[in-house]
C-alpha atoms as a PDB file:
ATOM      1  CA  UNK A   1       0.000   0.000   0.000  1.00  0.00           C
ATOM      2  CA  UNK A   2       3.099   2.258   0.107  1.00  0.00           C
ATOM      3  CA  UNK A   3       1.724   3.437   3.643  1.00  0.00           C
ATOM      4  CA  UNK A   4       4.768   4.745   6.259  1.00  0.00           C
ATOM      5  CA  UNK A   5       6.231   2.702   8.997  1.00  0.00           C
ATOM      6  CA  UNK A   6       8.062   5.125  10.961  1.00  0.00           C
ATOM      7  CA  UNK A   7       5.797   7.721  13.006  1.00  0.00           C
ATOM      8  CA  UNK A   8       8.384  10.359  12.887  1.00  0.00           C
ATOM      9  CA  UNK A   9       9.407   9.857   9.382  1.00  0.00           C
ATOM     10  CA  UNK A  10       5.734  10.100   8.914  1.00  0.00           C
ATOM     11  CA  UNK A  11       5.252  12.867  11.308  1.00  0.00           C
ATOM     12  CA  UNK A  12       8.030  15.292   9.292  1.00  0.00           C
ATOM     13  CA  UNK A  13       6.161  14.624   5.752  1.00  0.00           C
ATOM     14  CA  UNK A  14       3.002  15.779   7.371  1.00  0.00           C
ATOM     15  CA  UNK A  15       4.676  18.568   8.077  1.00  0.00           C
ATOM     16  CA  UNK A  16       6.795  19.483   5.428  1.00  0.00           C
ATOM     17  CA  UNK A  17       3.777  19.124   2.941  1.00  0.00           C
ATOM     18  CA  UNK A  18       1.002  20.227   5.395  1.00  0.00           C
ATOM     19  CA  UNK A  19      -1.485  17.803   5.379  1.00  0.00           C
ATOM     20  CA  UNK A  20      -3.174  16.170   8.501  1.00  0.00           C
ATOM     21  CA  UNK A  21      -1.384  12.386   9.685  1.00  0.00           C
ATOM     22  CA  UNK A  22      -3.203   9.824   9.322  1.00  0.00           C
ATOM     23  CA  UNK A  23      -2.193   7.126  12.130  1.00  0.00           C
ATOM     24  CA  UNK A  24      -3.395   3.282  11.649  1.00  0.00           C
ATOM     25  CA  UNK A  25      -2.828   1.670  15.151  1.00  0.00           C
ATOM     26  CA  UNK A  26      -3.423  -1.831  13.996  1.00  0.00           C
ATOM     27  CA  UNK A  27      -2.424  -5.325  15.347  1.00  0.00           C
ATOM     28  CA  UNK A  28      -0.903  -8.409  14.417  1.00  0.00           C
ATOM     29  CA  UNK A  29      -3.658 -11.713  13.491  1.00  0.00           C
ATOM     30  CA  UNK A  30      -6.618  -9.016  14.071  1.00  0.00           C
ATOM     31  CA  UNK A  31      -8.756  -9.799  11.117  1.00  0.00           C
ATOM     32  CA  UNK A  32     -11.155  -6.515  11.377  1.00  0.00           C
ATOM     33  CA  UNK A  33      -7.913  -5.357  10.703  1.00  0.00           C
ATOM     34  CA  UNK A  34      -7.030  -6.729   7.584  1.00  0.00           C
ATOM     35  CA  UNK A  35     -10.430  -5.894   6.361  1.00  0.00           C
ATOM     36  CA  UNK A  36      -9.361  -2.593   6.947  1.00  0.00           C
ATOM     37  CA  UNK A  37      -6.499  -3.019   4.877  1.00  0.00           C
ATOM     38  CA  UNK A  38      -7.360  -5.299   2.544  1.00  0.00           C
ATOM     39  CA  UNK A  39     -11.039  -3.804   1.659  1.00  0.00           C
ATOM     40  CA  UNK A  40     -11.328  -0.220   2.996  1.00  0.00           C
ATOM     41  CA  UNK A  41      -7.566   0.928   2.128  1.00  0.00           C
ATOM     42  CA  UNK A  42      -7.407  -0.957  -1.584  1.00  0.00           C
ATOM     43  CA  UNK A  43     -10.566   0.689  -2.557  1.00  0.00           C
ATOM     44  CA  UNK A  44      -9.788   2.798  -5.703  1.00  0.00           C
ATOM     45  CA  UNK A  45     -11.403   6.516  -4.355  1.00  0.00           C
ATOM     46  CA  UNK A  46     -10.308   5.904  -0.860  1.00  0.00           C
ATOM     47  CA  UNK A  47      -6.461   4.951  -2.025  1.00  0.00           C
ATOM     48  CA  UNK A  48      -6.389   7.732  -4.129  1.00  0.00           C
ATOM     49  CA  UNK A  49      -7.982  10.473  -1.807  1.00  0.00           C
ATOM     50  CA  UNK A  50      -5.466   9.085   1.160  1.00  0.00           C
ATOM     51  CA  UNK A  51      -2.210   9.656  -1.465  1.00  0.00           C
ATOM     52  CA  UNK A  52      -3.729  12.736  -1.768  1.00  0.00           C
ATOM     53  CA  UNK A  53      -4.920  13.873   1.304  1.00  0.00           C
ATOM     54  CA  UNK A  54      -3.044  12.378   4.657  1.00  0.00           C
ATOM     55  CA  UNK A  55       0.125  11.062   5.269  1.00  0.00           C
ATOM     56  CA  UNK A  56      -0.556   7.902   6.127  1.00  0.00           C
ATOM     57  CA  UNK A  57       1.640   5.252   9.147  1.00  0.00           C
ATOM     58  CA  UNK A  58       0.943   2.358   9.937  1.00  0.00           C
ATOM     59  CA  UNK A  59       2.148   0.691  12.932  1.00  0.00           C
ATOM     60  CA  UNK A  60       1.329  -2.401  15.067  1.00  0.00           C
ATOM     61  CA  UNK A  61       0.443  -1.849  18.755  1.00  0.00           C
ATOM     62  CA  UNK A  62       1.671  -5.155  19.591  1.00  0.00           C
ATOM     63  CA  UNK A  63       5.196  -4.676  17.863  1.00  0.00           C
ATOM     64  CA  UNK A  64       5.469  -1.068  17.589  1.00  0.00           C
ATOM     65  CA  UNK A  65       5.087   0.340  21.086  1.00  0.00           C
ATOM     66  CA  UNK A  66       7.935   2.601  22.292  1.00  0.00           C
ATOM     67  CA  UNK A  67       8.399   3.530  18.066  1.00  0.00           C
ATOM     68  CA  UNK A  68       5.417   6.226  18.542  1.00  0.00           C
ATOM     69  CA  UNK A  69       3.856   8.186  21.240  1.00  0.00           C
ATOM     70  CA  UNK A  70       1.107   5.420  22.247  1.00  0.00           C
ATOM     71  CA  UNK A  71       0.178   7.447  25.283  1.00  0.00           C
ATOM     72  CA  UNK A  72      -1.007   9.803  22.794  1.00  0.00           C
ATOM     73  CA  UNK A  73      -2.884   7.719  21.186  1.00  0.00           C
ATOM     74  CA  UNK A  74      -4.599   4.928  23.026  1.00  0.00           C
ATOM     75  CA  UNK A  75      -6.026   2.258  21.281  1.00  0.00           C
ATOM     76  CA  UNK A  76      -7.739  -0.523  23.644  1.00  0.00           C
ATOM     77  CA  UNK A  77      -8.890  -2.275  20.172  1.00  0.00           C
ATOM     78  CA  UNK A  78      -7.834  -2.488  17.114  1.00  0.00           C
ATOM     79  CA  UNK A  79      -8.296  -0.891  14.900  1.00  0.00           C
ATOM     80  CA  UNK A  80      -8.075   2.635  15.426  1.00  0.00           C
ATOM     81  CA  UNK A  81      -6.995   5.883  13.399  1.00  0.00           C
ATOM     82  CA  UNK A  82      -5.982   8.798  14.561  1.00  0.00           C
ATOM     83  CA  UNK A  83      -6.096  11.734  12.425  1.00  0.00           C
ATOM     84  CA  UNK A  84      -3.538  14.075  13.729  1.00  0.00           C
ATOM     85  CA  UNK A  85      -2.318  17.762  13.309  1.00  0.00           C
ATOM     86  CA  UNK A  86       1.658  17.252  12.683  1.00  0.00           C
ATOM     87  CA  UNK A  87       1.994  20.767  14.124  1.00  0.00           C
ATOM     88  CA  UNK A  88       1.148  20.156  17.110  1.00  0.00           C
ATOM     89  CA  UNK A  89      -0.017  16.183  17.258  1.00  0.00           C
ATOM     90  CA  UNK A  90      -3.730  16.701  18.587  1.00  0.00           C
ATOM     91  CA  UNK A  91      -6.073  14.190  17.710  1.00  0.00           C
ATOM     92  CA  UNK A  92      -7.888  15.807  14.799  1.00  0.00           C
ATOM     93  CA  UNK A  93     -10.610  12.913  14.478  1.00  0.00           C
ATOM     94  CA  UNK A  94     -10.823   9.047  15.627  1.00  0.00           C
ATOM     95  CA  UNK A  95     -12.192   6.017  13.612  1.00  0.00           C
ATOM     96  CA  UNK A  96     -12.935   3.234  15.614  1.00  0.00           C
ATOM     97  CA  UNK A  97     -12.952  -0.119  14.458  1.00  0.00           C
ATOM     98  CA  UNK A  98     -13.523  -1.696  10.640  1.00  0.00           C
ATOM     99  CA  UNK A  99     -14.809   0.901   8.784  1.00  0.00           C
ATOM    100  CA  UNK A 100     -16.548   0.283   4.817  1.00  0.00           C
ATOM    101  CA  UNK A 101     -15.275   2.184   2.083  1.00  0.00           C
ATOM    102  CA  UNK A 102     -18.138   4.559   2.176  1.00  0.00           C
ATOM    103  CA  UNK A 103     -18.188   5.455   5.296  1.00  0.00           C
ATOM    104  CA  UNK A 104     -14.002   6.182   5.200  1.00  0.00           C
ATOM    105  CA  UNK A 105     -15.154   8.488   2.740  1.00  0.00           C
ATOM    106  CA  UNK A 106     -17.325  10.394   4.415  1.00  0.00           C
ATOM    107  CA  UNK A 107     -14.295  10.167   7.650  1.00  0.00           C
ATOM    108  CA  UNK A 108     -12.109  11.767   5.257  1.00  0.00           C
ATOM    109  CA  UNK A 109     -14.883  14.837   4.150  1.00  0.00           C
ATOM    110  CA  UNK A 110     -15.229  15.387   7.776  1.00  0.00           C
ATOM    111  CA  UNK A 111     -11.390  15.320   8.312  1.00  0.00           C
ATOM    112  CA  UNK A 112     -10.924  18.186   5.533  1.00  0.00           C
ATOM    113  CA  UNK A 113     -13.737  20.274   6.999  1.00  0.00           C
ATOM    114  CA  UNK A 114     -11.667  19.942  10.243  1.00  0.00           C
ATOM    115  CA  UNK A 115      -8.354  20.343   8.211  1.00  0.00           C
ATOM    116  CA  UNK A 116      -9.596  23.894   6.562  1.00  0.00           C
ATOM    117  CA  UNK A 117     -10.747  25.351   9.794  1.00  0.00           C
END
């Protein structure tokens, strides 16, 4: 999916191009998580709007803890996004859980009527 690994890699490219993070706390043999992934992210509007849009990481709370700021973030399920400012990394908007292709899309309206404020 080309998606980042490294929050603060990540976190910098948000910044540098100004667009909101998009953080994907996901975990290991979760499959509401690979439906993410595999149905929600491979979608043909939704992958193009998020290489557009966000600057998306990806990271597994199971593997990945101590690589991002997961006090920030809190995810007691999986999965969870986080949109995020990279200016000042406040929660812009939270999906919880599996989300349809459809309904992403309207996520990411809401996110850029948050974004433009």
């Amino acid at each position: 999916m080309g998606f980042q690994r490294d929050y603060y890699a990540a976190l910098a490219k948000a910044k540098k191009e100004q667009r909101p993070l998009m953080l994907v706390v996901t975990k290991a043999e979760c499959p509401w998580c690979d439906r993410l992934e595999d149905r929600t992210f491979t979608n043909p509007t939704v992958h193009k709007r998020l290489n557009k849009e966000v600057v998306v990481v990806l990271v597994y709370k199971n593997f990945d803890e101590g690589d991002y700021p997961a006090d920030k973030f809190p995810a007691p399920f999986s999965p969870r996004i986080f949109f995020v400012d990279p200016a000042t990394q406040k929660t812009l908007l939270i999906v919880n859980g599996y989300v349809k292709a459809d309904s992403f899309l309207q996520e990411l309206d809401t996110l850029q009527m948050l974004w433009r404020k």
